[in-house]
Protein backbone atom coordinates (compact mmCIF):
# COMPACT_ATOMS: atom_id res chain seq x y z
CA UNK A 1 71.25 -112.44 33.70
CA UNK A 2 74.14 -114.03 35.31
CA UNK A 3 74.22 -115.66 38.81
CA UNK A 4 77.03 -116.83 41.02
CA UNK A 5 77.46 -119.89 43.16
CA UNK A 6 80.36 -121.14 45.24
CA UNK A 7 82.08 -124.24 44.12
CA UNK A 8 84.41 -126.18 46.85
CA UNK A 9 87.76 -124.77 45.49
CA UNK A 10 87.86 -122.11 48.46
CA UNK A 11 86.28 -119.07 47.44
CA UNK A 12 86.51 -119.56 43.84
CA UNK A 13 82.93 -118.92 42.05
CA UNK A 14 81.27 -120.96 39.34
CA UNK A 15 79.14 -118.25 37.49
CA UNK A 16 76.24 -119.95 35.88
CA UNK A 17 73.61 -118.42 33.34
CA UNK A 18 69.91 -118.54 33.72
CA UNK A 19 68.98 -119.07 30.21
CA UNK A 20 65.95 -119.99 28.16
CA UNK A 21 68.18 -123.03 26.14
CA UNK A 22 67.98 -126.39 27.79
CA UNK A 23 71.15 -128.51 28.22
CA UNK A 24 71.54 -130.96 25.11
CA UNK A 25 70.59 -134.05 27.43
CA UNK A 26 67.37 -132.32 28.22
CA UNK A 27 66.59 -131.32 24.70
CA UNK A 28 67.34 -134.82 23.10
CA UNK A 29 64.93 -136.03 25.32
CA UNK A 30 61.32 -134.95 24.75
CA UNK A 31 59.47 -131.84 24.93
CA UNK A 32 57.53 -133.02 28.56
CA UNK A 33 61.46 -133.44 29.64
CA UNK A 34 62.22 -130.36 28.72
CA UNK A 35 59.08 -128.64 30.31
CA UNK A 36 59.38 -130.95 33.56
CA UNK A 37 63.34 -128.98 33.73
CA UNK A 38 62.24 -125.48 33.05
CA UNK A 39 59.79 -125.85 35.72
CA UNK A 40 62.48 -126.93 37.95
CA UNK A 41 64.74 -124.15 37.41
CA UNK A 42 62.13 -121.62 37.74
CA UNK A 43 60.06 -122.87 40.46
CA UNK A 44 63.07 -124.70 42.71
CA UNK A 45 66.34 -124.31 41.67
CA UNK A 46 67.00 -120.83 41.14
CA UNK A 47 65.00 -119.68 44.32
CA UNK A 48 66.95 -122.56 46.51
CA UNK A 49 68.60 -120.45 49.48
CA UNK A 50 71.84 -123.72 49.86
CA UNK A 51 73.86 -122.91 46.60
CA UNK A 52 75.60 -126.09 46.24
CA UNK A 53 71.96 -127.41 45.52
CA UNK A 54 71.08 -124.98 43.05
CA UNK A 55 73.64 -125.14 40.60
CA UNK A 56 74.70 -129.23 41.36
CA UNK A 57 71.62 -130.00 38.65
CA UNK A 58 72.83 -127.72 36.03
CA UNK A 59 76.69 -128.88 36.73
CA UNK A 60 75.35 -132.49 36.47
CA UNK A 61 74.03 -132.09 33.15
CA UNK A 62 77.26 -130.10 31.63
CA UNK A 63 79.12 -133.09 32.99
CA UNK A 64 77.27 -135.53 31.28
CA UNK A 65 77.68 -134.14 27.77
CA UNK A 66 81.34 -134.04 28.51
CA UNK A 67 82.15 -137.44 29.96
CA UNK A 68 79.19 -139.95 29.40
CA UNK A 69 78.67 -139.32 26.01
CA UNK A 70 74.48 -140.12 26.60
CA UNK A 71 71.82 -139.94 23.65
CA UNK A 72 68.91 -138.79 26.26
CA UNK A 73 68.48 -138.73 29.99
CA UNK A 74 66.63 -141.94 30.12
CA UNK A 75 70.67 -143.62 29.10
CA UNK A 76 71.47 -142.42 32.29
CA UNK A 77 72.95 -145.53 35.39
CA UNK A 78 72.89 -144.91 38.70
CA UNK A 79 77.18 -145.35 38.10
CA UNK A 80 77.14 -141.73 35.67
CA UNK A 81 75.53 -140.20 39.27
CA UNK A 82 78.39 -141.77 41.33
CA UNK A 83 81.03 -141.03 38.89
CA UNK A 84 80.18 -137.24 38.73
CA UNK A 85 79.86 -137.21 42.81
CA UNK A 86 83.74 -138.92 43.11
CA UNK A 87 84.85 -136.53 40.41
CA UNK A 88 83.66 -133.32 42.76
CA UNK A 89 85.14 -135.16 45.43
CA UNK A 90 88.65 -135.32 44.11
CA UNK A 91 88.56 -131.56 43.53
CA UNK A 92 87.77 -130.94 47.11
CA UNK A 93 83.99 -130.68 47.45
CA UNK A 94 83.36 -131.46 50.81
CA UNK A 95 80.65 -133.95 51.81
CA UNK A 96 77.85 -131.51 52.54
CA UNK A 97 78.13 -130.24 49.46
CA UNK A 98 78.11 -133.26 47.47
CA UNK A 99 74.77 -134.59 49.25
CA UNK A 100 73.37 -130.94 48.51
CA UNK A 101 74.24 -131.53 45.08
CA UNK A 102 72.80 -135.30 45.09
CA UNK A 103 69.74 -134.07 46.52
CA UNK A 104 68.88 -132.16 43.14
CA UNK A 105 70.16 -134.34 41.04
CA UNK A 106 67.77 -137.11 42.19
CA UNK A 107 64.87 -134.73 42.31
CA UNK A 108 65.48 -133.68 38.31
CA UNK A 109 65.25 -138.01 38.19
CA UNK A 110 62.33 -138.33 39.99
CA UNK A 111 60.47 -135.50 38.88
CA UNK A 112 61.52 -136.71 34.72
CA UNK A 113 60.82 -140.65 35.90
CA UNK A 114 57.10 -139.46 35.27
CA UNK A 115 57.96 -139.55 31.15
CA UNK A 116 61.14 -141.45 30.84
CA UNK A 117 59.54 -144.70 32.65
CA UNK A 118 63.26 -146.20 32.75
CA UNK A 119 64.47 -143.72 35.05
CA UNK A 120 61.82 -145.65 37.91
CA UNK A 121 64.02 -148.47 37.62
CA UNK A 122 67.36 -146.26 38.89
CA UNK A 123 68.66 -147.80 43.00
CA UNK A 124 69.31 -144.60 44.98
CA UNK A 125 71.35 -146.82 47.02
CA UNK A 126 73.75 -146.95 44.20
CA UNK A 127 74.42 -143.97 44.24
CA UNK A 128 77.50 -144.01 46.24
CA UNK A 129 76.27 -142.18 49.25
CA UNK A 130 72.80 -141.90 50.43
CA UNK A 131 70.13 -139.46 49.23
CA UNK A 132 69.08 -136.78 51.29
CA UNK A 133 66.11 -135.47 51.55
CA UNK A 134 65.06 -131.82 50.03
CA UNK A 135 63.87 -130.13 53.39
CA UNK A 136 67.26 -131.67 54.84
CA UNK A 137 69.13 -129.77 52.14
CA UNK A 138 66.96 -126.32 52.48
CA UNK A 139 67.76 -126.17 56.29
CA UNK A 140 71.53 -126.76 55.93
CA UNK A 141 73.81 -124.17 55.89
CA UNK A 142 76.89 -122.84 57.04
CA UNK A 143 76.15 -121.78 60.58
CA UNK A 144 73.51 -125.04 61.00
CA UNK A 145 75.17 -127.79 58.70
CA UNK A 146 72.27 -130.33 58.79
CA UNK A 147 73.47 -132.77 56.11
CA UNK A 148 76.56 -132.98 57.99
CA UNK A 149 74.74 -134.30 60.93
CA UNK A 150 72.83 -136.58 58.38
CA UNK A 151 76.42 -138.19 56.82
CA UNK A 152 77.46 -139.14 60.38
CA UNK A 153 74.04 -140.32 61.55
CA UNK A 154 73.86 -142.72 59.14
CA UNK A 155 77.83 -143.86 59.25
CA UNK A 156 76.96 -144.39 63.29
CA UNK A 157 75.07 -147.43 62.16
CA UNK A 158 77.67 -150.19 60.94
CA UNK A 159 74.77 -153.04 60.25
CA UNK A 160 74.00 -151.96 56.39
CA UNK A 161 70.62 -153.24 56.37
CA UNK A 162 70.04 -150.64 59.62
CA UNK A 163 71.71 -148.15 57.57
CA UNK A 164 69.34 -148.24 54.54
CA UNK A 165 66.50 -149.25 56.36
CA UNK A 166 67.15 -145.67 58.69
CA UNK A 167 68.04 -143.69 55.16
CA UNK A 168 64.46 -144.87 53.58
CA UNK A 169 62.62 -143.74 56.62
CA UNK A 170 64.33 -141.01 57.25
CA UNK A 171 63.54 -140.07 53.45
CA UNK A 172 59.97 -140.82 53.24
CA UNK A 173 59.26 -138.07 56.41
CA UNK A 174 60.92 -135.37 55.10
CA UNK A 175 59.82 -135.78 51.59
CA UNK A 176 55.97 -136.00 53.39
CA UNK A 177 56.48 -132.98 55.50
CA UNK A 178 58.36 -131.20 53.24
CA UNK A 179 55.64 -131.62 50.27
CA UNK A 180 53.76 -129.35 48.50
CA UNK A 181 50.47 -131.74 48.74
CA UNK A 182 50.52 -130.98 52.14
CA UNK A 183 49.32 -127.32 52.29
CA UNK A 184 52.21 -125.40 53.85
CA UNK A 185 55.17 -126.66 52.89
CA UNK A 186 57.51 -126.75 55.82
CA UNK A 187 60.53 -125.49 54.60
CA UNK A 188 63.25 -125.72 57.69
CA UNK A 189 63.38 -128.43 60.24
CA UNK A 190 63.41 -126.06 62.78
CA UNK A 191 59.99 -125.58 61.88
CA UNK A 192 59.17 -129.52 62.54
CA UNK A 193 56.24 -129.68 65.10
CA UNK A 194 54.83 -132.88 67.22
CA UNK A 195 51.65 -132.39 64.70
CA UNK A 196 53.77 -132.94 61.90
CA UNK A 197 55.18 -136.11 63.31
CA UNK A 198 51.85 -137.34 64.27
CA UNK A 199 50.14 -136.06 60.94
CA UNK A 200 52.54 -138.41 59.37
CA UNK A 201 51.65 -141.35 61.29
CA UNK A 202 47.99 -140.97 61.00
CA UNK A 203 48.60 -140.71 57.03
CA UNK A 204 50.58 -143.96 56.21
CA UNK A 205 47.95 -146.10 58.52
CA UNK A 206 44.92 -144.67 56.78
CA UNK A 207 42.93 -147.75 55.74
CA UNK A 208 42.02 -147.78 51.89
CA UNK A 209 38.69 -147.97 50.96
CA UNK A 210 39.02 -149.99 47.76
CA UNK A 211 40.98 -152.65 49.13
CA UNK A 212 40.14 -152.48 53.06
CA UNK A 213 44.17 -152.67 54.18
CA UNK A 214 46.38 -150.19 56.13
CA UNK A 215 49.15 -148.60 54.10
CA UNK A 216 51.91 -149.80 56.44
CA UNK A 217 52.13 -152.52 59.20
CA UNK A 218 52.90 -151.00 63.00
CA UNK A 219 56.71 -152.46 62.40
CA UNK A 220 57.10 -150.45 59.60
CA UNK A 221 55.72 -147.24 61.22
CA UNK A 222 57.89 -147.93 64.20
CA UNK A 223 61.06 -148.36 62.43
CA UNK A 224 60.33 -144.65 60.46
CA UNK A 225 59.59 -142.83 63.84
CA UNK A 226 62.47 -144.65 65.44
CA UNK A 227 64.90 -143.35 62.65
CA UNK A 228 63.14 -139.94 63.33
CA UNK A 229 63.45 -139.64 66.75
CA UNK A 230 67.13 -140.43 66.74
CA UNK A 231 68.30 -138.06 64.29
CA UNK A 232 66.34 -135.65 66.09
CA UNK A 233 68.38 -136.03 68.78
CA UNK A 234 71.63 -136.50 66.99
CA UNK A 235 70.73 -132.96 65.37
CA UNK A 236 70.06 -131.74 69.61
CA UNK A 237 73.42 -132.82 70.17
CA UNK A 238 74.97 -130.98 67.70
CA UNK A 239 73.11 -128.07 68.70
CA UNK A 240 70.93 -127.44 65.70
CA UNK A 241 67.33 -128.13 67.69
CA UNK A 242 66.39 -127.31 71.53
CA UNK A 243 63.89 -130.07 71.93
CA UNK A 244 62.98 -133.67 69.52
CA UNK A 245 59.12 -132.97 68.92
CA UNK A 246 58.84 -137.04 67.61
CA UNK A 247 59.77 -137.90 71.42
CA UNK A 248 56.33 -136.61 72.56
CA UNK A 249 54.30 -138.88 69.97
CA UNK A 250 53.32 -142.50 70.31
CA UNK A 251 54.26 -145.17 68.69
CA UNK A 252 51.52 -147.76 67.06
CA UNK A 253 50.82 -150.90 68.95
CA UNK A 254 52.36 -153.64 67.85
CA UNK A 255 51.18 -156.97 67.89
CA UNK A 256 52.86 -159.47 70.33
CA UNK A 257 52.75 -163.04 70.40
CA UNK A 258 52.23 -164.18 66.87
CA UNK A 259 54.78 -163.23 64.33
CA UNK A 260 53.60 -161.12 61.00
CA UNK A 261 55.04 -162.81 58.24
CA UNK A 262 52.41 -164.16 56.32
CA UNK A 263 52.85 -168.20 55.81
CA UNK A 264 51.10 -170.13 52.91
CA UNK A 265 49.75 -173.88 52.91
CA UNK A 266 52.84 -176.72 52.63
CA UNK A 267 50.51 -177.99 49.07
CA UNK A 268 51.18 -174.24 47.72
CA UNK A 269 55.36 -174.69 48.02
CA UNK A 270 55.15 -177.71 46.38
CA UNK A 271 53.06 -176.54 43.69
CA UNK A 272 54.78 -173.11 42.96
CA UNK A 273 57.95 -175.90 42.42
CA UNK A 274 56.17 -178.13 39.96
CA UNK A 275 54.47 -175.31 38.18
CA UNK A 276 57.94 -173.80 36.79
CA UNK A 277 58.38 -174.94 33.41
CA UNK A 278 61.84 -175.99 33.48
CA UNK A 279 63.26 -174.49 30.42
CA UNK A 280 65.84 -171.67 30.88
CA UNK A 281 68.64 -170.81 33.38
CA UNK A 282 66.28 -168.47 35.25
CA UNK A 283 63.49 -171.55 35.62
CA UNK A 284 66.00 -173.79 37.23
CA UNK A 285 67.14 -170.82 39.52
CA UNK A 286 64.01 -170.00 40.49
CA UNK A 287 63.44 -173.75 41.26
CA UNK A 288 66.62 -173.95 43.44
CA UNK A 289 65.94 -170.58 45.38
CA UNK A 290 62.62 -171.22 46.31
CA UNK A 291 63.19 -174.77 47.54
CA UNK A 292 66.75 -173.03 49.45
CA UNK A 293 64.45 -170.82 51.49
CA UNK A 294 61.92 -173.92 52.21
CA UNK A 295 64.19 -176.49 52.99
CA UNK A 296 67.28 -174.50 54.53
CA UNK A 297 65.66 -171.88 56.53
CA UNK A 298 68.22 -169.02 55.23
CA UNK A 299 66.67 -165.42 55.40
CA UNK A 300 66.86 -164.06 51.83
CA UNK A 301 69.81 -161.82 52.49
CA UNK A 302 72.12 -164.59 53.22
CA UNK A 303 70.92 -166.63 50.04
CA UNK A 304 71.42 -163.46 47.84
CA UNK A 305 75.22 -163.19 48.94
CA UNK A 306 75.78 -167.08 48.91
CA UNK A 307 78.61 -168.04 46.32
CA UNK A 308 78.71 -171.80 44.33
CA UNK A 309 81.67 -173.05 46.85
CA UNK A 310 79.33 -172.03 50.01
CA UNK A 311 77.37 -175.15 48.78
CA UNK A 312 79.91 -178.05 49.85
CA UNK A 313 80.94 -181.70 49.97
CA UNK A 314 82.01 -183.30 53.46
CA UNK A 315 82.00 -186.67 54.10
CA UNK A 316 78.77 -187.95 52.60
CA UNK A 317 76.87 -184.82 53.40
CA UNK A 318 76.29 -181.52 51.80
CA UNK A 319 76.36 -178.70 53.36
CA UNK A 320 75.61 -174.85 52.92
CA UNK A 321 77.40 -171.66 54.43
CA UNK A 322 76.01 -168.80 54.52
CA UNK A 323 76.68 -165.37 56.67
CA UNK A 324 73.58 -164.37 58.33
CA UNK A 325 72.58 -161.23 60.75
CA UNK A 326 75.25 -159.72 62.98
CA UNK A 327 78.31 -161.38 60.36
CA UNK A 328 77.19 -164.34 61.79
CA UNK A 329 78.58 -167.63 60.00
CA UNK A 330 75.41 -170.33 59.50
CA UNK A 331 75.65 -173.71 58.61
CA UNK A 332 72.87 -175.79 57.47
CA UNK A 333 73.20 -179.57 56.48
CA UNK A 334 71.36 -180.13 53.06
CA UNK A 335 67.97 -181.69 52.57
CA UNK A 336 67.82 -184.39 50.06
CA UNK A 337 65.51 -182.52 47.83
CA UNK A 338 67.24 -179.22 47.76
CA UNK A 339 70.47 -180.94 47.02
CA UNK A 340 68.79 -182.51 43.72
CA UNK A 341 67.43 -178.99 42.79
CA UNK A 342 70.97 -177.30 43.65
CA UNK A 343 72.66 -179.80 41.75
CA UNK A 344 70.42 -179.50 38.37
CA UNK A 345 70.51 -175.85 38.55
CA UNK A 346 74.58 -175.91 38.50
CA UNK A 347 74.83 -178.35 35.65
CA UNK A 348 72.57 -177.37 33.92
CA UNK A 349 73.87 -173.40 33.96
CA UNK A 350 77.90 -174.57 34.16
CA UNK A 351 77.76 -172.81 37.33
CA UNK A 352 79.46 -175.75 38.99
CA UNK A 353 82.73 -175.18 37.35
CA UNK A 354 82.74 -171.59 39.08
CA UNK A 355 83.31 -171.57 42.44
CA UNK A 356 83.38 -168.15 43.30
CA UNK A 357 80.55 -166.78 41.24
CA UNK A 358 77.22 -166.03 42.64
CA UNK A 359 75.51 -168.96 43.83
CA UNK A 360 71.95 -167.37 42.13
CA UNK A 361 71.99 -164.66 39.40
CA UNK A 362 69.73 -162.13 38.09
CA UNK A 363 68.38 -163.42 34.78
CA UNK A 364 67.77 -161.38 31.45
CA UNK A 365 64.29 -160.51 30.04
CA UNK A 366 62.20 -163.20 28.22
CA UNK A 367 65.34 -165.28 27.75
CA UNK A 368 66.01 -166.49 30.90
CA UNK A 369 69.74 -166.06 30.80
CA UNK A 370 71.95 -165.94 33.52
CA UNK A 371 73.97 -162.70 34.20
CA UNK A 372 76.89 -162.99 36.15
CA UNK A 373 76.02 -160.51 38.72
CA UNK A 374 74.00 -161.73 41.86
CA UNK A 375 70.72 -161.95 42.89
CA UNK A 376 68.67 -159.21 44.52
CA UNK A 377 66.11 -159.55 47.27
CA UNK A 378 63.57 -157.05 45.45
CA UNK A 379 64.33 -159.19 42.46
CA UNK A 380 63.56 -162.53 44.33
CA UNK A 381 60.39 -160.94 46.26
CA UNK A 382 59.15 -160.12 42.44
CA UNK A 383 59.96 -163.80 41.45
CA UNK A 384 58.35 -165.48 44.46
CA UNK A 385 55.04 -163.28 43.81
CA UNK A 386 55.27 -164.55 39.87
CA UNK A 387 55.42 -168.17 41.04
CA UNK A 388 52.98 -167.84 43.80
CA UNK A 389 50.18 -166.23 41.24
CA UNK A 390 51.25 -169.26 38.51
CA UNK A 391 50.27 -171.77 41.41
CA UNK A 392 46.90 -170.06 41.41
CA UNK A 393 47.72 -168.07 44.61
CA UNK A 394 47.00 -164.46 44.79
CA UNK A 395 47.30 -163.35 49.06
CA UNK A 396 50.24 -162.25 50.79
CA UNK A 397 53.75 -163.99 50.01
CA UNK A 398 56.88 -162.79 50.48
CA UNK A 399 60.55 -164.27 50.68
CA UNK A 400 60.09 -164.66 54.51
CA UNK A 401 56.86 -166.43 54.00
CA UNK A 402 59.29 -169.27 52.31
CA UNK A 403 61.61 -169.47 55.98
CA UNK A 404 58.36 -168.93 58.01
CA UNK A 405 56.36 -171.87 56.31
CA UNK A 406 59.35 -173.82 56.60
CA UNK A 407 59.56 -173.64 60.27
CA UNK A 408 56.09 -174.02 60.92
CA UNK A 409 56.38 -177.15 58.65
CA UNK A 410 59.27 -178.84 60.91
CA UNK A 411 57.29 -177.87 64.12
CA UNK A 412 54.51 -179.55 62.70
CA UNK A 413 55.98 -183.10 62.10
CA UNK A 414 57.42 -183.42 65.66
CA UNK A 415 60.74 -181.35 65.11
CA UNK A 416 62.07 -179.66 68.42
CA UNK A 417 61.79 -175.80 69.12
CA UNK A 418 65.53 -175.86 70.27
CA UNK A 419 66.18 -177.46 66.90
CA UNK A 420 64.33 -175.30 64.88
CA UNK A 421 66.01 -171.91 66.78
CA UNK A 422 69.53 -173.49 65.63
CA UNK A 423 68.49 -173.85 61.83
CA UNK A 424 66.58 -170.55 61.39
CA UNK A 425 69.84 -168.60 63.54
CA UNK A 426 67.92 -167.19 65.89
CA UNK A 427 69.94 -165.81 69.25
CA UNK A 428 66.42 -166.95 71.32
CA UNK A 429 64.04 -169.62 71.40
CA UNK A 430 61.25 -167.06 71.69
CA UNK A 431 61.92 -165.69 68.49
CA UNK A 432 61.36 -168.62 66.43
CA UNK A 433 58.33 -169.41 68.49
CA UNK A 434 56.38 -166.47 66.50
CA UNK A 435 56.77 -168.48 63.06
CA UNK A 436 55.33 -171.46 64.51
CA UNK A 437 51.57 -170.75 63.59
CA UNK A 438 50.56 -174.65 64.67
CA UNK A 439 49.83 -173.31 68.32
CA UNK A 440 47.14 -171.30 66.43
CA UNK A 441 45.60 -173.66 64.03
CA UNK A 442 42.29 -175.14 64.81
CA UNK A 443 41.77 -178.85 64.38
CA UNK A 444 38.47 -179.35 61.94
CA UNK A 445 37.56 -182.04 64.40
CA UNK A 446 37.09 -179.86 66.97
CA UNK A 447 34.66 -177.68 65.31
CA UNK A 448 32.62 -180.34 64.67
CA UNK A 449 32.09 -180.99 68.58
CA UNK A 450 30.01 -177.52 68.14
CA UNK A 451 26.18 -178.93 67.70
CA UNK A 452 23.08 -177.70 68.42
C-alpha cells in the first residue's frame, strides 16, 4: 500500500510505503526500538491529519543512513537533527513544515529515550529551532497555520532566556493537554477550554504524599500560564481563536516580601570549598566557580559565558567583566580569596595562556579533564548539588543559593543595601532587599527572654 505526502518543492509528492521492514537505524538498534517505531507508525504517524508530520520521521531516518553514517539510533547528536532540518531548508521547506517535521522527529526520541537511556541526555534547544508541541502540530494547517503563529511568537521575544523559558512552558501545556493519560485527548486547540487551563494548574501544584512538597513553586506556574495566555492571544490576533480561555483563570499567589531562593549557612560555603579534593582540572574548577558565585555576586548565566581575559589586571586590582541581564556590562572588583582560587585554577589547567577560551569548562567523566567548550548552568546546578551533599548537606541548593548567601553575608557584616544593589546588578534597591534573609533571622538570645 502506497501513500502520498507533499514535500515543499511546490506540488511535487514524496510517495512513501507503509511497510512491515523497519529502517536500518531502527533495526540495528534493539527489538524494544523497533517495537516502540512500529507502534508509532501505526498508532500516530500514519493516522496524523498535517502531512509534513507524518512522513518527516520516516524522511529523518532515510537521511540518516545516507549522510550520518550511524551504527544505532542511540549515535544520534542533537547536530544530525539540525543538519537534516537546514538541509530541508535549502530545498525550500518552509518553516511550518520543518517544525511539523521536528515535532515527530523528537517524539520518535522521546518515545525510544525509554530503551536507549543516551537519547535522555539529547538538548532540544540544540536543535536549531525550537520544538513544538504535538497538539500544536495536529491543529496546524493550511487554512489555520498554528506553528506559524508559534515561530513568530517566540522570535517576538529577543531576551533568549525569555525565549526558552516561554518555549518550555509553552511545551509542557500542550504536551499535558494533549496527552493520552489524560482521558480525552484534546486533539485541536480550538478545542482548549478554561477547565483545561485550570486542570493544568491544579495538577503541577498537587502536593506529594511521599515527600510532602508541591511539584512547582507559584513563579514557575506563573511564568507557564503567562506564556499561555500570550500565545493565546497572539493566535486571536491572527484570527485562529475568538476568545483566550487562560485569561479567565487565576494565577497562584505568590509570595511577596521575602525572596525564594533558598540560602544555606556561611560554615556550609566554606566547607563545600575545603571538601573538594583538589586533584583534577574539574576539582580546581569547581573550586573557582563556587567561590565566583560567593564572593562576586554574578548570576550563573554571566559566569557560564565569562572568557579567561574577562578576569583582568588594572592597577593593583583585579577585576572581573561579565555581561549580565538586559546585555548589561557588570564589573566586580575581585575578593582576595577568589583571586587565589582563580589564579590556581588557570595555572594549574594552562588556561592562563588562553585568553579567549572559556573562563570555566565542562569536564570529562571520572577524569576530570577539561574540554574546551564552556560551562553549562544545568551542568553547574548538578555540580553545586554534588558538593553540597559531600559537605554533608542534603536541602535545597541551587546556583542562586551561592549569589543569595552571598548577599545576605555582606548585609550581615555591616555592608550597605545601596552597595549590595550595585554588586548583585540589580536596576532597584527593593530587589536585592528579598535576598537579605537577616531581617528574618531570630537572635537565640531573644528566645531565651521566653520563661515561664
Amino acid at each position: 500500500m502506497l501513500k502520498q505526502y507533499p514535500t515543499a518543492n511546490n506540488g511535487d509528492l514524496r510517495t512513501s510505503a507503509v511497510s512491515l521492514v523497519p529502517p536500518a537505524v531502527i533495526a540495528r538498534s534493539g527489538q524494544d526500538v523497533v517495537a516502540c517505531y512500529a507502534a508509532l507508525q501505526s498508532g500516530v504517524f500514519q493516522p496524523a491529519r498535517n502531512d509534513q508530520f507524518a512522513v518527516g520521521c520516516a524522511d529523518f531516518l532515510d537521511w540518516l543512513e545516507d549522510h550520518a553514517g550511524l551504527l544505532t539510533l542511540e549515535d544520534i547528536v542533537e547536530d544530525n537533527v539540525a543538519a537534516h532540518l537546514d538541509a530541508l531548508s535549502k530545498v525550500g521547506c518552509t518553516e511550518r513544515e520543518l517544525l511539523a517535521r521536528l515535532c515527530a522527529i523528537d517524539l520518535l526520541l522521546s518515545e525510544c529515550a525509554e530503551h536507549l537511556p543516551r537519547l535522555k541526555l539529547l538538548a532540544r534547544k540544540h536543535y536549531g529551532r525550537p520544538c513544538p508541541p504535538r497538539l500544536l502540530v495536529e491543529s496546524s494547517n493550511e487554512t489555520a497555520d498554528v506553528l506559524a503563529v508559534f515561530a513568530d511568537f517566540l522570535i517576538q521575544h529577543t531576551n533568549p532566556r525569555t525565549r526558552e523559558a516561554y518555549a518550555n512552558g509553552l511545551q509542557r501545556f500542550f504536551d499535558w493537554v494533549g496527552s493520552d493519560a489524560k482521558g480525552a485527548r484534546l486533539q485541536d486547540i480550538r478545542d482548549l477550554r478554561g477547565s483545561h487551563v485550570a486542570a493544568f494548574i491544579a495538577s503541577v501544584q498537587e502536593v506529594d504524599p511521599e515527600t510532602g512538597q508541591v511539584d512547582d513553586k507559584p513563579r514557575t506556574v506563573g511564568t507557564i500560564l503567562s506564556a499561555v495566555r500570550t500565545f493565546l492571544d497572539a493566535c486571536i490576533a491572527h484570527g485562529l481563536l475568538e476568545k483566550n480561555v487562560a485569561r479567565a483563570v487565576r494565577l497562584p499567589k505568590v509570595p511577596s516580601g521575602r525572596g525564594a531562593t533558598p540560602i544555606v549557612e556561611n560554615a556550609l560555603v566554606a566547607r563545600m570549598i575545603d571538601m573538594i579534593p583538589m586533584e583534577t582540572e574539574a576539582d580546581y574548577r569547581d573550586r573557582a566557580m563556587i567561590a565566583m558565585m560567593a564572593y562576586s555576586l554574578f548570576r550563573i548565566s554571566a559566569v557560564c559565558r565569562m572568557r579567561v581575559r574577562d578576569y583582568q589586571m588594572r592597577g593593583n586590582i583585579r577585576y572581573l567583566t561579565t555581561v549580565e541581564k538586559r546585555t548589561k556590562v557588570h564589573e566586580m572588583p575581585v575578593h582576595e580569596v577568589l583571586a587565589h582560587y582563580i589564579d590556581d585554577y588557570l595555572t594549574f589547567t594552562g588556561l592562563i595562556d588562553q585568553p579567549d577560551a572559556p573562563l570555566f569548562q565542562g569536564g570529562t567523566p571520572h577524569k576530570g579533564t577539561l574540554t574546551g567548550h564552556a560551562y553549562s548552568r544545568v551542568a553547574s546546578w548538578k555540580m553545586i548539588q554534588r558538593r553540597a551533599k559531600a559537605a554533608g548537606y542534603h536541602g535545597e541548593i541551587g546556583n542562586h543559593s551561592l549569589r543569595a548567601t552571598g548577599i545576605t553575608n555582606y548585609l550581615a557584616h555591616g555592608g550597605e543595601l545601596e552597595e549590595a544593589r550595585k554588586m548583585a546588578g540589580h536596576k532597584s534597591a527593593e530587589t536585592t532587599r528579598l535576598y537579605d534573609r537577616n531581617l528574618e533571622a531570630v537572635n537565640p538570645d531573644e528566645v531565651l527572654k521566653i520563661q515561664y
